[in-house]
C-alpha atoms as a PDB file:
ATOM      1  CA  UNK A   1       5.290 -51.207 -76.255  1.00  0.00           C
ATOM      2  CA  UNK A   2       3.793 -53.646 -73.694  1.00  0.00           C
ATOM      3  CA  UNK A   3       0.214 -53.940 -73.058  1.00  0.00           C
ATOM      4  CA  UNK A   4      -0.856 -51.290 -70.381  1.00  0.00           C
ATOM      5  CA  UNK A   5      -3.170 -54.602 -68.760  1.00  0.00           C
ATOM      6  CA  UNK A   6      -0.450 -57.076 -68.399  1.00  0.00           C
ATOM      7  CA  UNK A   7       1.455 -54.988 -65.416  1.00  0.00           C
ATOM      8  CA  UNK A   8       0.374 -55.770 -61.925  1.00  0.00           C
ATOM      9  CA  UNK A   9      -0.353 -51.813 -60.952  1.00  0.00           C
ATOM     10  CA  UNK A  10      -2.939 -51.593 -63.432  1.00  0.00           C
ATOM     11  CA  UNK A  11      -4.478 -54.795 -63.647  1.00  0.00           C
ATOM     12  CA  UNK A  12      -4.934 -53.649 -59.944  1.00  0.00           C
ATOM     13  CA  UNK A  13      -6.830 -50.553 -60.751  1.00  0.00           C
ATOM     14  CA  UNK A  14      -9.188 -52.082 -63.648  1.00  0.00           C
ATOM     15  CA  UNK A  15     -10.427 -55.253 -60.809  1.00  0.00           C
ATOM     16  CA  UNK A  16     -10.890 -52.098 -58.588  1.00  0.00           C
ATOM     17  CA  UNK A  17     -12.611 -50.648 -61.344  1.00  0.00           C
ATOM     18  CA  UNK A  18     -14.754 -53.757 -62.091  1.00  0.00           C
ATOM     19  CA  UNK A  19     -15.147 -54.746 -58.898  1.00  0.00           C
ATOM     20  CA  UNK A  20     -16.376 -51.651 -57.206  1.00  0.00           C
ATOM     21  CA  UNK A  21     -18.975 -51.128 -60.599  1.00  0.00           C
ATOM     22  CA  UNK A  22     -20.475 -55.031 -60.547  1.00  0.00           C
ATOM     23  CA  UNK A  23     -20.891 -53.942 -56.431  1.00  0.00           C
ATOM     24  CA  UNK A  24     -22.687 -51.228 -56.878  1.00  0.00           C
ATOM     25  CA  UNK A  25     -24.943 -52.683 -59.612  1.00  0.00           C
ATOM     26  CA  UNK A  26     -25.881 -55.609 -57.743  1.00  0.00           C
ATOM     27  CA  UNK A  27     -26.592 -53.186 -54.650  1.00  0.00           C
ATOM     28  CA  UNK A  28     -29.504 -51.563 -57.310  1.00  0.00           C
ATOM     29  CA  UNK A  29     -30.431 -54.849 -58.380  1.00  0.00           C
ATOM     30  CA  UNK A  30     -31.697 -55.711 -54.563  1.00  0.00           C
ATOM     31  CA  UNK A  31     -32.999 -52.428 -54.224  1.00  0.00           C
ATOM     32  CA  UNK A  32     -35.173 -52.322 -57.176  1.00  0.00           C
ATOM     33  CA  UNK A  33     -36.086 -55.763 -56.665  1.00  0.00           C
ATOM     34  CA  UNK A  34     -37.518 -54.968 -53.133  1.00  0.00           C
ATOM     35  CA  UNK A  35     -38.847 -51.376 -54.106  1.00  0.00           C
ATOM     36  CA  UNK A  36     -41.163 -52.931 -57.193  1.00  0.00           C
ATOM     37  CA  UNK A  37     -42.639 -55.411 -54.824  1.00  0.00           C
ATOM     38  CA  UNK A  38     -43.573 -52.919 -52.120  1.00  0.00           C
ATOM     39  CA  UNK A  39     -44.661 -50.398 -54.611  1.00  0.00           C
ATOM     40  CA  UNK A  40     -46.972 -52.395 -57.040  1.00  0.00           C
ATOM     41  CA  UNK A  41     -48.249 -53.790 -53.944  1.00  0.00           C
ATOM     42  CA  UNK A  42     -48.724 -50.913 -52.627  1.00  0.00           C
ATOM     43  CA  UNK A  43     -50.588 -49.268 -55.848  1.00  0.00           C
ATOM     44  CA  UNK A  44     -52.914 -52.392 -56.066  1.00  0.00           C
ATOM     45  CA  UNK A  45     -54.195 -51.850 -52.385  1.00  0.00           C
ATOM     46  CA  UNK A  46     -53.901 -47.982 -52.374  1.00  0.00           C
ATOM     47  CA  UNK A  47     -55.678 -47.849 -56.098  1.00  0.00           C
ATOM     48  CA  UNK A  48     -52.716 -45.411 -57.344  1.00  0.00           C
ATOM     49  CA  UNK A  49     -51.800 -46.174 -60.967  1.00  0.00           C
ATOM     50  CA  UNK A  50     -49.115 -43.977 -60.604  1.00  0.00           C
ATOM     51  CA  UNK A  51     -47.637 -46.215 -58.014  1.00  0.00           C
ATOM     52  CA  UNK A  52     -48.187 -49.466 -59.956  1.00  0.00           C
ATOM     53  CA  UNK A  53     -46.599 -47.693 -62.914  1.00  0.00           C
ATOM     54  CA  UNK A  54     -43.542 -46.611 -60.395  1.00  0.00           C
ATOM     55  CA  UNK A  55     -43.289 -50.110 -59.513  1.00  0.00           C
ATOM     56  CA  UNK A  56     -42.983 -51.354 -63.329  1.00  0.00           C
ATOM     57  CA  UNK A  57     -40.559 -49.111 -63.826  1.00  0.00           C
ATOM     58  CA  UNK A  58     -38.200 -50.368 -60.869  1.00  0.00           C
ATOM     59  CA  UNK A  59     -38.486 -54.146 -62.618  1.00  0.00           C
ATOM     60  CA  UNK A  60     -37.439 -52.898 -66.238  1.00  0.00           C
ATOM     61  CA  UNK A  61     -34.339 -50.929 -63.919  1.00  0.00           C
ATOM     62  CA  UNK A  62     -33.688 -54.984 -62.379  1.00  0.00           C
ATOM     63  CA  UNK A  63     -33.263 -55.719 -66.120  1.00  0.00           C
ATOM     64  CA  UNK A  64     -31.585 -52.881 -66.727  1.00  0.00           C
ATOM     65  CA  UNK A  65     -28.869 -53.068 -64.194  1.00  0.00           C
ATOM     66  CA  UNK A  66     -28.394 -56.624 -64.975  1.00  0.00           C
ATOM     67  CA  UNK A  67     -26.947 -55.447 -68.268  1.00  0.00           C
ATOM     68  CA  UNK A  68     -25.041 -53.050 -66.936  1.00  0.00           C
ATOM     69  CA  UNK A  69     -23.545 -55.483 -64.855  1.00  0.00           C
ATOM     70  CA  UNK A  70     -22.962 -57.879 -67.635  1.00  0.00           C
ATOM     71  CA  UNK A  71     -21.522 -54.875 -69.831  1.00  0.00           C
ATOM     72  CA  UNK A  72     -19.273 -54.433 -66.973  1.00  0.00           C
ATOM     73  CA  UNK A  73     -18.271 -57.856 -66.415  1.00  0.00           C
ATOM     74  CA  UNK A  74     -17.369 -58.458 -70.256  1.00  0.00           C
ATOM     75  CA  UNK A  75     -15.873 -54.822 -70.404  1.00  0.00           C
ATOM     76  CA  UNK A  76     -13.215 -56.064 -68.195  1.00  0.00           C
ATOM     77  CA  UNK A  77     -12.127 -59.033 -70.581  1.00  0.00           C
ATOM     78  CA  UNK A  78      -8.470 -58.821 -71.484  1.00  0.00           C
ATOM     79  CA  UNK A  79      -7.262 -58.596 -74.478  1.00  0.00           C
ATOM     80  CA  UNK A  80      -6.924 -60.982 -77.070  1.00  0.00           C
ATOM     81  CA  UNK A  81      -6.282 -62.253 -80.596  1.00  0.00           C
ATOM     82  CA  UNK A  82      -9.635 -60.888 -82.175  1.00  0.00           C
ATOM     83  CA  UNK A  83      -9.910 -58.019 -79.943  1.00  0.00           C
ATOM     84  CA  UNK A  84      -6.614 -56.084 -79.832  1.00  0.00           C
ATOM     85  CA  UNK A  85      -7.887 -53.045 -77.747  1.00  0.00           C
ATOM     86  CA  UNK A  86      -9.547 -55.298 -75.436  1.00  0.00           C
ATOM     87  CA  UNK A  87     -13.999 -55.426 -75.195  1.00  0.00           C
ATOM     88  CA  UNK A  88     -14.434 -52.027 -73.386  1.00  0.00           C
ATOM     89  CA  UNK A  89     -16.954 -51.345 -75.920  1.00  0.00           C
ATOM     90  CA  UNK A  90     -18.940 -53.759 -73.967  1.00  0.00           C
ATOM     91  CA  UNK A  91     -20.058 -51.293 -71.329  1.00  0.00           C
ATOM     92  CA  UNK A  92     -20.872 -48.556 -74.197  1.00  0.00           C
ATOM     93  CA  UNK A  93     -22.989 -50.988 -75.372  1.00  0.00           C
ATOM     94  CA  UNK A  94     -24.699 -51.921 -72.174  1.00  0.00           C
ATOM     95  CA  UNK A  95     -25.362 -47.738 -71.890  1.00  0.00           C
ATOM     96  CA  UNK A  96     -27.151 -47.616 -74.940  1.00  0.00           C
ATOM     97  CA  UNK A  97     -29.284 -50.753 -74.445  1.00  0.00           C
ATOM     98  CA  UNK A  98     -30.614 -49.288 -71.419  1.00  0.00           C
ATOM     99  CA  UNK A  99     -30.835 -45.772 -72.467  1.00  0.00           C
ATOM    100  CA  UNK A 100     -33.718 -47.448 -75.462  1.00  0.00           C
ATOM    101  CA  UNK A 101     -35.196 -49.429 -72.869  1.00  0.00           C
ATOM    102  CA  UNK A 102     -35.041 -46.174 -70.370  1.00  0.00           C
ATOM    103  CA  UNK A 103     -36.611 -44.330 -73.914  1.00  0.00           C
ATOM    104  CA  UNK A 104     -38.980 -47.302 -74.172  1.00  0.00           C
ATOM    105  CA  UNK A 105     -40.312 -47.817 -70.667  1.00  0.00           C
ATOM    106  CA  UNK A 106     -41.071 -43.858 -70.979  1.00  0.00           C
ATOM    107  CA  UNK A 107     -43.992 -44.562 -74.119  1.00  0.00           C
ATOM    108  CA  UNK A 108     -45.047 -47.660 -72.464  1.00  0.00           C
ATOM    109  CA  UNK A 109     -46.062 -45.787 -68.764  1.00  0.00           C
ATOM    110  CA  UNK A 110     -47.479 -42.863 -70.999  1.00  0.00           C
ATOM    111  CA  UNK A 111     -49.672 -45.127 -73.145  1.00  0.00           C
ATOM    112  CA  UNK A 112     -51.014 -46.787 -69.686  1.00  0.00           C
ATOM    113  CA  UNK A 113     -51.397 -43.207 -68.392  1.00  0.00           C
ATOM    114  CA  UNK A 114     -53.681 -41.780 -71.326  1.00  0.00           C
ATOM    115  CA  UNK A 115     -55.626 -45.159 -70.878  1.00  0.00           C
ATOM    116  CA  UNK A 116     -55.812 -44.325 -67.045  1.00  0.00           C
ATOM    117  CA  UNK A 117     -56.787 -40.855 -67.103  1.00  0.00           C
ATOM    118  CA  UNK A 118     -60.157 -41.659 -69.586  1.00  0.00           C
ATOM    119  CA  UNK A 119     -61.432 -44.702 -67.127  1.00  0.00           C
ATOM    120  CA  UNK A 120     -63.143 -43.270 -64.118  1.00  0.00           C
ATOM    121  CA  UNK A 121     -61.877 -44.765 -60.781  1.00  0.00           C
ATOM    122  CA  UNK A 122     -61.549 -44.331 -57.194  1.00  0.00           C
ATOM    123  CA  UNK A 123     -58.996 -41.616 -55.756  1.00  0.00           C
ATOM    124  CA  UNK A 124     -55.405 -43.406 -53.971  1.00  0.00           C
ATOM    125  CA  UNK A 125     -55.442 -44.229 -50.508  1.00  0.00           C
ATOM    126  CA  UNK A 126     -53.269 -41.731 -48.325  1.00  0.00           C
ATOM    127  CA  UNK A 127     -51.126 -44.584 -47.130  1.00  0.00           C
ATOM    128  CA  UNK A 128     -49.218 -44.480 -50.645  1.00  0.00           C
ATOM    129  CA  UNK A 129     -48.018 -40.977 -49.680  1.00  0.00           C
ATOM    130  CA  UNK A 130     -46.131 -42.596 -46.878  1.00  0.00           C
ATOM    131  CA  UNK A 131     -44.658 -45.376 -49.287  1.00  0.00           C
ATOM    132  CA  UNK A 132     -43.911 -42.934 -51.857  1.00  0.00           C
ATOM    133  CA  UNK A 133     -41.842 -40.572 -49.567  1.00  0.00           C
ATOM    134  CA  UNK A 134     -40.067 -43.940 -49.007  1.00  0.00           C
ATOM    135  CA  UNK A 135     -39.194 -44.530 -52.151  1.00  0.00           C
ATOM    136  CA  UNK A 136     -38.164 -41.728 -53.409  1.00  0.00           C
ATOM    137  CA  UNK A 137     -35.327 -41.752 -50.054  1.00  0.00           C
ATOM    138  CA  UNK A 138     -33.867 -44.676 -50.759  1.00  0.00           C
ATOM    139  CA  UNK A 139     -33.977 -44.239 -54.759  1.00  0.00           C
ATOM    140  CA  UNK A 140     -32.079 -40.706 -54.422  1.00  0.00           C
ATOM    141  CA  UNK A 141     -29.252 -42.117 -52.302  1.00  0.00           C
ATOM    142  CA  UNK A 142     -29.088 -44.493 -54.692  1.00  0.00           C
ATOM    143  CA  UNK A 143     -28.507 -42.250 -57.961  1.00  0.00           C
ATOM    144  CA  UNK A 144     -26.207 -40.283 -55.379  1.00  0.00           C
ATOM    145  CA  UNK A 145     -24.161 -43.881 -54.138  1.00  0.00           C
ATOM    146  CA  UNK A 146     -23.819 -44.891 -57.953  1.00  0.00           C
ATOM    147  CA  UNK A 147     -23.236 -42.002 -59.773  1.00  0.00           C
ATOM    148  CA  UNK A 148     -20.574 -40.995 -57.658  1.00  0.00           C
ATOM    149  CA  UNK A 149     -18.475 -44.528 -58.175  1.00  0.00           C
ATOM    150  CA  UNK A 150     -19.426 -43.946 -61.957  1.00  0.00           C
ATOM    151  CA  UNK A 151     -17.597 -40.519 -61.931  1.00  0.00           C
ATOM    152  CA  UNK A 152     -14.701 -42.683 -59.815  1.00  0.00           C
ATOM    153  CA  UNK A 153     -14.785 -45.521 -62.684  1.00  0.00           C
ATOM    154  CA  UNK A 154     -15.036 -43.599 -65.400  1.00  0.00           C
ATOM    155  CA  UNK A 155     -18.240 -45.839 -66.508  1.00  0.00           C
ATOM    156  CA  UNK A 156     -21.097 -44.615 -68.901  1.00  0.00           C
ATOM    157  CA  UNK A 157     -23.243 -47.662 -68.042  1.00  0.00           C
ATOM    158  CA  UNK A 158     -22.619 -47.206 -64.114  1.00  0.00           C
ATOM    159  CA  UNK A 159     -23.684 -43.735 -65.102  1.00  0.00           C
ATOM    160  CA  UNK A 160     -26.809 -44.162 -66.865  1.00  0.00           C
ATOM    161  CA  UNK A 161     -27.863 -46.924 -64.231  1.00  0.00           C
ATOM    162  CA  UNK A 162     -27.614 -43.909 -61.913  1.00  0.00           C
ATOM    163  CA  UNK A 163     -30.026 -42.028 -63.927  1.00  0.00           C
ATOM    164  CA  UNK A 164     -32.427 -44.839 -63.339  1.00  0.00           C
ATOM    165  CA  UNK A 165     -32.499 -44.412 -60.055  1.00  0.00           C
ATOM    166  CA  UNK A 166     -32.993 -40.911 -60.319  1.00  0.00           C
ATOM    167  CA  UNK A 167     -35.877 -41.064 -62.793  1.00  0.00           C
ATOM    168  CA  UNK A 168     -37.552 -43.655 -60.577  1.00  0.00           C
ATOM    169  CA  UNK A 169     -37.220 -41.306 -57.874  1.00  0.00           C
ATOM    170  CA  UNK A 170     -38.607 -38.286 -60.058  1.00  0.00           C
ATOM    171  CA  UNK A 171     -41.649 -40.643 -60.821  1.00  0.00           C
ATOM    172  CA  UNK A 172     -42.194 -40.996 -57.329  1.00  0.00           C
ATOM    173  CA  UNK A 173     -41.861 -37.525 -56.668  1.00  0.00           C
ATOM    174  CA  UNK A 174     -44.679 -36.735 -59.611  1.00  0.00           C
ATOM    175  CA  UNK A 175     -46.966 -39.412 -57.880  1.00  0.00           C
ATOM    176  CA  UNK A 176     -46.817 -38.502 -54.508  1.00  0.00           C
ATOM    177  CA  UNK A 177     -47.799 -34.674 -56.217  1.00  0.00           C
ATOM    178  CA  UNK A 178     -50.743 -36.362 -58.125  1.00  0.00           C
ATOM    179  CA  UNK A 179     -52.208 -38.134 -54.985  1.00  0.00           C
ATOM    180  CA  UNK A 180     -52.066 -35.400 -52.820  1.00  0.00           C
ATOM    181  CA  UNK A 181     -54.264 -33.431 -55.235  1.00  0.00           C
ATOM    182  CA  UNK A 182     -56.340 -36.280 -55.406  1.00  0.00           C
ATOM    183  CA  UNK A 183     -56.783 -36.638 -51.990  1.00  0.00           C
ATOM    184  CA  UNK A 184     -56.725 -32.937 -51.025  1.00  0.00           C
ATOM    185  CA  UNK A 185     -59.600 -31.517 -53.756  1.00  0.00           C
ATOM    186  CA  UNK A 186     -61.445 -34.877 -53.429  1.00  0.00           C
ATOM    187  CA  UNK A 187     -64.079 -35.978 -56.378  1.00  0.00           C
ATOM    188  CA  UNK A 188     -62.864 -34.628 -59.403  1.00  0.00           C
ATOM    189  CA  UNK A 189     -59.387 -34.391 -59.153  1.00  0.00           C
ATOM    190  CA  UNK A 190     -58.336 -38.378 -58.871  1.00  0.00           C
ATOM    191  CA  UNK A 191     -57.098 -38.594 -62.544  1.00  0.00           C
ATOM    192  CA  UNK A 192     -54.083 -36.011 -60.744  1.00  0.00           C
ATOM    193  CA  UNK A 193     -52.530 -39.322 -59.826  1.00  0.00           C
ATOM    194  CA  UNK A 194     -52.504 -40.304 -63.804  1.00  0.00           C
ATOM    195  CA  UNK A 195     -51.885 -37.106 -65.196  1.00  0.00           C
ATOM    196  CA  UNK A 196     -48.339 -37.070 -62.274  1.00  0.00           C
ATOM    197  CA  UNK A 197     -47.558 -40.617 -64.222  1.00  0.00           C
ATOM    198  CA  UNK A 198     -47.843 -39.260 -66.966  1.00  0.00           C
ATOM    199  CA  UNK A 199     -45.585 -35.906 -66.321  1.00  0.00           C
ATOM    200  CA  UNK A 200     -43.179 -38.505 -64.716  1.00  0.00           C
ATOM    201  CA  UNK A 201     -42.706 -40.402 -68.127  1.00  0.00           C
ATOM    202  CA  UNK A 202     -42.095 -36.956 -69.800  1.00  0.00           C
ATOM    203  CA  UNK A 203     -39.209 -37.161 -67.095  1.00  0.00           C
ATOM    204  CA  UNK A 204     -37.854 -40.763 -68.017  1.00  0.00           C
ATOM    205  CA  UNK A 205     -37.782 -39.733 -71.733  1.00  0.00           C
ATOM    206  CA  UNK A 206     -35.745 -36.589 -70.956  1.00  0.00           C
ATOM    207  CA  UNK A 207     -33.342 -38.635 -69.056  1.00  0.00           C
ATOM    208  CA  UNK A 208     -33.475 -41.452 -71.568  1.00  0.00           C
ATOM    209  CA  UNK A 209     -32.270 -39.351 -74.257  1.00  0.00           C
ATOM    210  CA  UNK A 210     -29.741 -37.764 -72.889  1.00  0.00           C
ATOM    211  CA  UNK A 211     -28.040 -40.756 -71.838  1.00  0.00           C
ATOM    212  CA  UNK A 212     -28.332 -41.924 -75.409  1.00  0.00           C
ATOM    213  CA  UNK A 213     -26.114 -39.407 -76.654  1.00  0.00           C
ATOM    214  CA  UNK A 214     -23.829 -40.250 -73.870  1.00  0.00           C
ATOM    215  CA  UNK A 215     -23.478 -43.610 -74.754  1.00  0.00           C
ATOM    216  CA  UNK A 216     -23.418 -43.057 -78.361  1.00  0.00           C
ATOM    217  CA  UNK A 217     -20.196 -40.481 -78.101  1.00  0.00           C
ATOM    218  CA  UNK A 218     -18.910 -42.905 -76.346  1.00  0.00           C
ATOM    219  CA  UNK A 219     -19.024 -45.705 -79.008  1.00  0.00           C
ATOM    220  CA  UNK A 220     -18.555 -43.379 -81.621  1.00  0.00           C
ATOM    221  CA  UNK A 221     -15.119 -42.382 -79.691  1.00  0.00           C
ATOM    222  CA  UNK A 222     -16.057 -38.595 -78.956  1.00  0.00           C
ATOM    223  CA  UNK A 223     -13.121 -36.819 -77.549  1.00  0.00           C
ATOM    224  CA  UNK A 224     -13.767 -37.218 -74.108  1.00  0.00           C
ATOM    225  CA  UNK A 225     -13.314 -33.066 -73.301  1.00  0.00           C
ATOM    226  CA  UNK A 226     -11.139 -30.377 -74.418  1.00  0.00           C
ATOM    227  CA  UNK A 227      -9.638 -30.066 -71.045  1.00  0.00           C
ATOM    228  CA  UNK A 228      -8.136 -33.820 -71.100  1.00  0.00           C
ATOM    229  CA  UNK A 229      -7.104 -33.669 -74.070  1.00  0.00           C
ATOM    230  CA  UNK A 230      -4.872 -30.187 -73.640  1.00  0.00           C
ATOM    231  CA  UNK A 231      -3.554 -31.928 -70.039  1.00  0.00           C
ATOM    232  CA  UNK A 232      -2.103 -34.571 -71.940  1.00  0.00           C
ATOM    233  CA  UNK A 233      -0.086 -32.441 -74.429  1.00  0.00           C
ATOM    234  CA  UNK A 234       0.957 -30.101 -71.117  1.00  0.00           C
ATOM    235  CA  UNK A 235       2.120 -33.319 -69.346  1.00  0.00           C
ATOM    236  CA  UNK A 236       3.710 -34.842 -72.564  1.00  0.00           C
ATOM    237  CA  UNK A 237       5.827 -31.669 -72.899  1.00  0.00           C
ATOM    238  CA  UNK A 238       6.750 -31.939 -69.468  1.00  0.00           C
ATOM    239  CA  UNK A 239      10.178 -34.082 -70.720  1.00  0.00           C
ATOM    240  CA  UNK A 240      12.962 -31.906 -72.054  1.00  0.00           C
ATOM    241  CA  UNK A 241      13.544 -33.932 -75.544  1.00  0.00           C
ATOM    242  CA  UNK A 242      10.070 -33.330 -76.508  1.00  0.00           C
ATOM    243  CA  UNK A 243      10.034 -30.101 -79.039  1.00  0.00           C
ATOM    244  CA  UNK A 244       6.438 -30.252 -79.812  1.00  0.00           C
ATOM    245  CA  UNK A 245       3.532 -32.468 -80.694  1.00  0.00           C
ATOM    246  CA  UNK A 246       2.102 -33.028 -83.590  1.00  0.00           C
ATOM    247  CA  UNK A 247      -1.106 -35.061 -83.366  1.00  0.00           C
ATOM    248  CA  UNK A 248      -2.203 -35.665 -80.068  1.00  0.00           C
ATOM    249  CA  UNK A 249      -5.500 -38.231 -80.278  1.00  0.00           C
ATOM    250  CA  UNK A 250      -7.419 -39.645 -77.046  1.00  0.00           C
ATOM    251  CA  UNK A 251     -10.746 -42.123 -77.073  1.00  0.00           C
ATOM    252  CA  UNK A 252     -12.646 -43.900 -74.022  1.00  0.00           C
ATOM    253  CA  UNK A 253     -12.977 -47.595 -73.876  1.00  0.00           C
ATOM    254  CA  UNK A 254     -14.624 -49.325 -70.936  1.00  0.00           C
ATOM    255  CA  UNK A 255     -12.789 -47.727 -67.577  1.00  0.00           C
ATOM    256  CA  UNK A 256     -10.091 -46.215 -69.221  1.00  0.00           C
ATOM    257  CA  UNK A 257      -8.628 -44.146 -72.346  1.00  0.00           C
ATOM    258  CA  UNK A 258      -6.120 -45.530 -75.339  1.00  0.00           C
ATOM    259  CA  UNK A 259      -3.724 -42.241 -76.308  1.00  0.00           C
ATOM    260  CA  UNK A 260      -1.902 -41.721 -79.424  1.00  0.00           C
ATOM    261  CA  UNK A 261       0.865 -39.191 -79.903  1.00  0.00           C
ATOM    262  CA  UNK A 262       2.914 -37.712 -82.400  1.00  0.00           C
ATOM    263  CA  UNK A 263       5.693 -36.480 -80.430  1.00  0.00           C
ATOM    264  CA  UNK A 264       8.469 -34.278 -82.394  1.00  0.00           C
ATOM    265  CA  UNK A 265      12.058 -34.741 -81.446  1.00  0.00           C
ATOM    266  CA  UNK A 266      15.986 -33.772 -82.158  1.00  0.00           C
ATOM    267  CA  UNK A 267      15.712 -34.508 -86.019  1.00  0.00           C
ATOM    268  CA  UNK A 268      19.698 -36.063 -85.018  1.00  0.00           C
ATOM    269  CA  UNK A 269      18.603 -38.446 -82.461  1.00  0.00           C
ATOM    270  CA  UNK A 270      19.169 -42.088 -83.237  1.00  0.00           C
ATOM    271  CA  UNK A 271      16.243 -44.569 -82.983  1.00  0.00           C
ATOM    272  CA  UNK A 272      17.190 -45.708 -79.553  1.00  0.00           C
ATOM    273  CA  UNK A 273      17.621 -42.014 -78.251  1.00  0.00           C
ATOM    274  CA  UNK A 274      13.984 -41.645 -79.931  1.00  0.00           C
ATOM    275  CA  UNK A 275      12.375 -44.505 -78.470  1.00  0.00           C
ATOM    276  CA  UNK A 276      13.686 -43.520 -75.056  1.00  0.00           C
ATOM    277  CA  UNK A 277      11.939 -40.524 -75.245  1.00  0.00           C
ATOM    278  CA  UNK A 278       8.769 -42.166 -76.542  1.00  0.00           C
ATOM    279  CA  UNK A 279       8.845 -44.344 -73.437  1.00  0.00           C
ATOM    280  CA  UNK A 280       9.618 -41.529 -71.113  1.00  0.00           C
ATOM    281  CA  UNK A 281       6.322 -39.958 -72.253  1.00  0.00           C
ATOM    282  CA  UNK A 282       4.497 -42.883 -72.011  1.00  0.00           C
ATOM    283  CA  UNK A 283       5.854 -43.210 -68.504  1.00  0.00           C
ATOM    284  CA  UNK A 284       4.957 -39.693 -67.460  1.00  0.00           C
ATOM    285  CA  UNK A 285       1.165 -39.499 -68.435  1.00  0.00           C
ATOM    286  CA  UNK A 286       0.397 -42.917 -66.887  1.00  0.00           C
ATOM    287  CA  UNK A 287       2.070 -41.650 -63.763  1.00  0.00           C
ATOM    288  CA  UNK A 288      -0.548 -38.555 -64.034  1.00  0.00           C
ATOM    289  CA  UNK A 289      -3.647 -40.325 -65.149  1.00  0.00           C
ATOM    290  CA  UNK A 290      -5.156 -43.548 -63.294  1.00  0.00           C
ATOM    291  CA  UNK A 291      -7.295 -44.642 -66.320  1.00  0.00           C
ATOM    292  CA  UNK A 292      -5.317 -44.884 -69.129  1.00  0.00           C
ATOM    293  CA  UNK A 293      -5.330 -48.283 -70.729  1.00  0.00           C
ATOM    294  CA  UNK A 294      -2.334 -47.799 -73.111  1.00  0.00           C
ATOM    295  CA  UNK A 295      -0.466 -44.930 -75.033  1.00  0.00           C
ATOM    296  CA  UNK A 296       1.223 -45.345 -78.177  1.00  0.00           C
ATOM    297  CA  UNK A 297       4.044 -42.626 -79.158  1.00  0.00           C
ATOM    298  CA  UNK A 298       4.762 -42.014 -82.636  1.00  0.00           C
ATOM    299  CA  UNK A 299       8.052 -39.895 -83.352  1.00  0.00           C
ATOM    300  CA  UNK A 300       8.673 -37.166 -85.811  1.00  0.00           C
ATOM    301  CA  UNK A 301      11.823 -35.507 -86.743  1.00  0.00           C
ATOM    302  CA  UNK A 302      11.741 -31.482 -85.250  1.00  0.00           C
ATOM    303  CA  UNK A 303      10.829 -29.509 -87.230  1.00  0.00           C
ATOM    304  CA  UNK A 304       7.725 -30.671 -89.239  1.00  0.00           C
ATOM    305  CA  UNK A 305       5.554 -28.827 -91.861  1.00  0.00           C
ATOM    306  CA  UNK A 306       3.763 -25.354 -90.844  1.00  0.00           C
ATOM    307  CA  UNK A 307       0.326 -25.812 -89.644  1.00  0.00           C
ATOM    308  CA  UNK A 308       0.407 -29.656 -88.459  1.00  0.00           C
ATOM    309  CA  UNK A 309       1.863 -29.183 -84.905  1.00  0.00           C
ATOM    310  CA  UNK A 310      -0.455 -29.342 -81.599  1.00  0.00           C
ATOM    311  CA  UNK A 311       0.352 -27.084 -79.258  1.00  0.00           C
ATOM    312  CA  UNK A 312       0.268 -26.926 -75.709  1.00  0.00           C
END
């Protein structure tokens, strides 16, 4: 069977697929880029760790989308002689090197925030309130922008870089909490801005593993949901000369899926009639499903042993 990347229709759909991801991570890239400035600017001035910390965690997110995008870019790679099912891993990969850094950048800010709270200093000035409500604007249309072309994609990595701009934006959230207290209850109360750092890392750590089981399902080839899996057999069965199917196995690489089915035909077919049918199945679910990278259909002669059939 011929490799799903090599026609035109879906070479078309992966350089959508790559092109609309590296887009949208480069789009973060700028935004994190100018966000870290303004806010560790803005925390130096103001006197709001919490800010400063907010603005460290927007540069590790520049590295961190620059992985992504790398992931993305090498995810895309063709196939080749050493790497028959193509370097989708790539973007798994990218995932979980950001999930540990997103896991990593969480200890880091909570470390600095103990420090923080046991120093005495000054309380924020209220002009970080203003930049904070800022931030956290542009950071949540951000995770919304992103996350929804990751859903569209079908990319882990896109995903998780979402979830960066969603924890940034929780961080902001938990400072602009801990400087209001500060400022509203006065002398006292201006470790709140250290103790709302250090809530927000509780955040980023929460996020950070989660997204680490993502990504490692997804390099560990996780059956990508129950519901896929029995559309596949449903659509499969769809063509007349199919009597059944006996294995029915799906995994995720990069933007798209490789399937492999055990399809069970007329026992009195001959191999041609077989491999037909085979290629009318392969036909029909990449007709039905925009992502799939390849499908390779195994036939069995009808019937086969009790207890090994799939069914619908």
């Amino acid at each position: 069977m011929e490799n799903f990347i090599s026609t035109s229709k879906e070479k078309t759909q992966l350089e959508h697929a790559t092109s609309t991801g590296l887009r949208s991570t480069l789009k973060g890239v700028f935004a994190n880029v100018f966000l870290a400035i303004i806010k560790i600017l803005s925390g130096v001035v103001g006197n709001s760790y919490a800010l400063i910390a907010d603005g460290i965690e927007s540069l590790l997110d520049v590295f961190s989308s620059i992985i992504v995008w790398t992931g993305i870019k090498i995810a895309a790679t063709p196939a080749d002689d050493r790497h028959h099912y193509g370097h989708g891993k790539a973007e798994s990969l990218a995932a979980l090197v950001v999930s540990l850094a997103l896991l990593a950048a969480a200890v880091g800010l909570a470390i600095e925030s103990v420090r923080e709270i046991s120093e005495p200093h000054h309380a924020p000035a209220p002009f970080t309130l203003i930049v904070l409500i800022i931030v956290v604007g542009i950071k949540e249309t951000l995770f919304r922008q992103i996350d929804n072309v990751s859903e569209q994609i079908g990319s882990v990595a896109l995903k998780v870089d979402a979830w960066h701009h969603r924890s940034d934006a929780l961080t902001s959230v938990a400072a602009f909490i801990g400087i209001s207290v500060a400022l509203l209850f006065g002398e006292g109360y201006e470790m709140a801005d250290d103790i709302a750092a250090l809530a927000a890392c509780g955040i980023i750590a929460f996020n950070g593993a989660r997204l680490l089981r993502i990504s490692i399902a997804d390099i560990m080839d996780e059956v990508p949901s129950l519901e896929m899996e029995q559309q596949v057999i449903s659509i499969a069965n769809e063509i007349s000369d199919v009597l059944g199917i006996e294995t029915c196995r799906i995994r995720k690489s990069g933007f798209g899926y490789f399937i492999d089915l055990h399809i069970e035909v007329d026992e009195k077919l001959t191999v041609r009639d077989g491999h037909e049918i085979a290629h009318l199945v392969k036909d029909n679910l990449i007709a039905n499903f925009t992502n799939i990278i390849d499908v390779m259909v195994h036939v069995e002669p009808f019937p086969v042993k009790e207890g090994n059939r799939v069914e619908s």
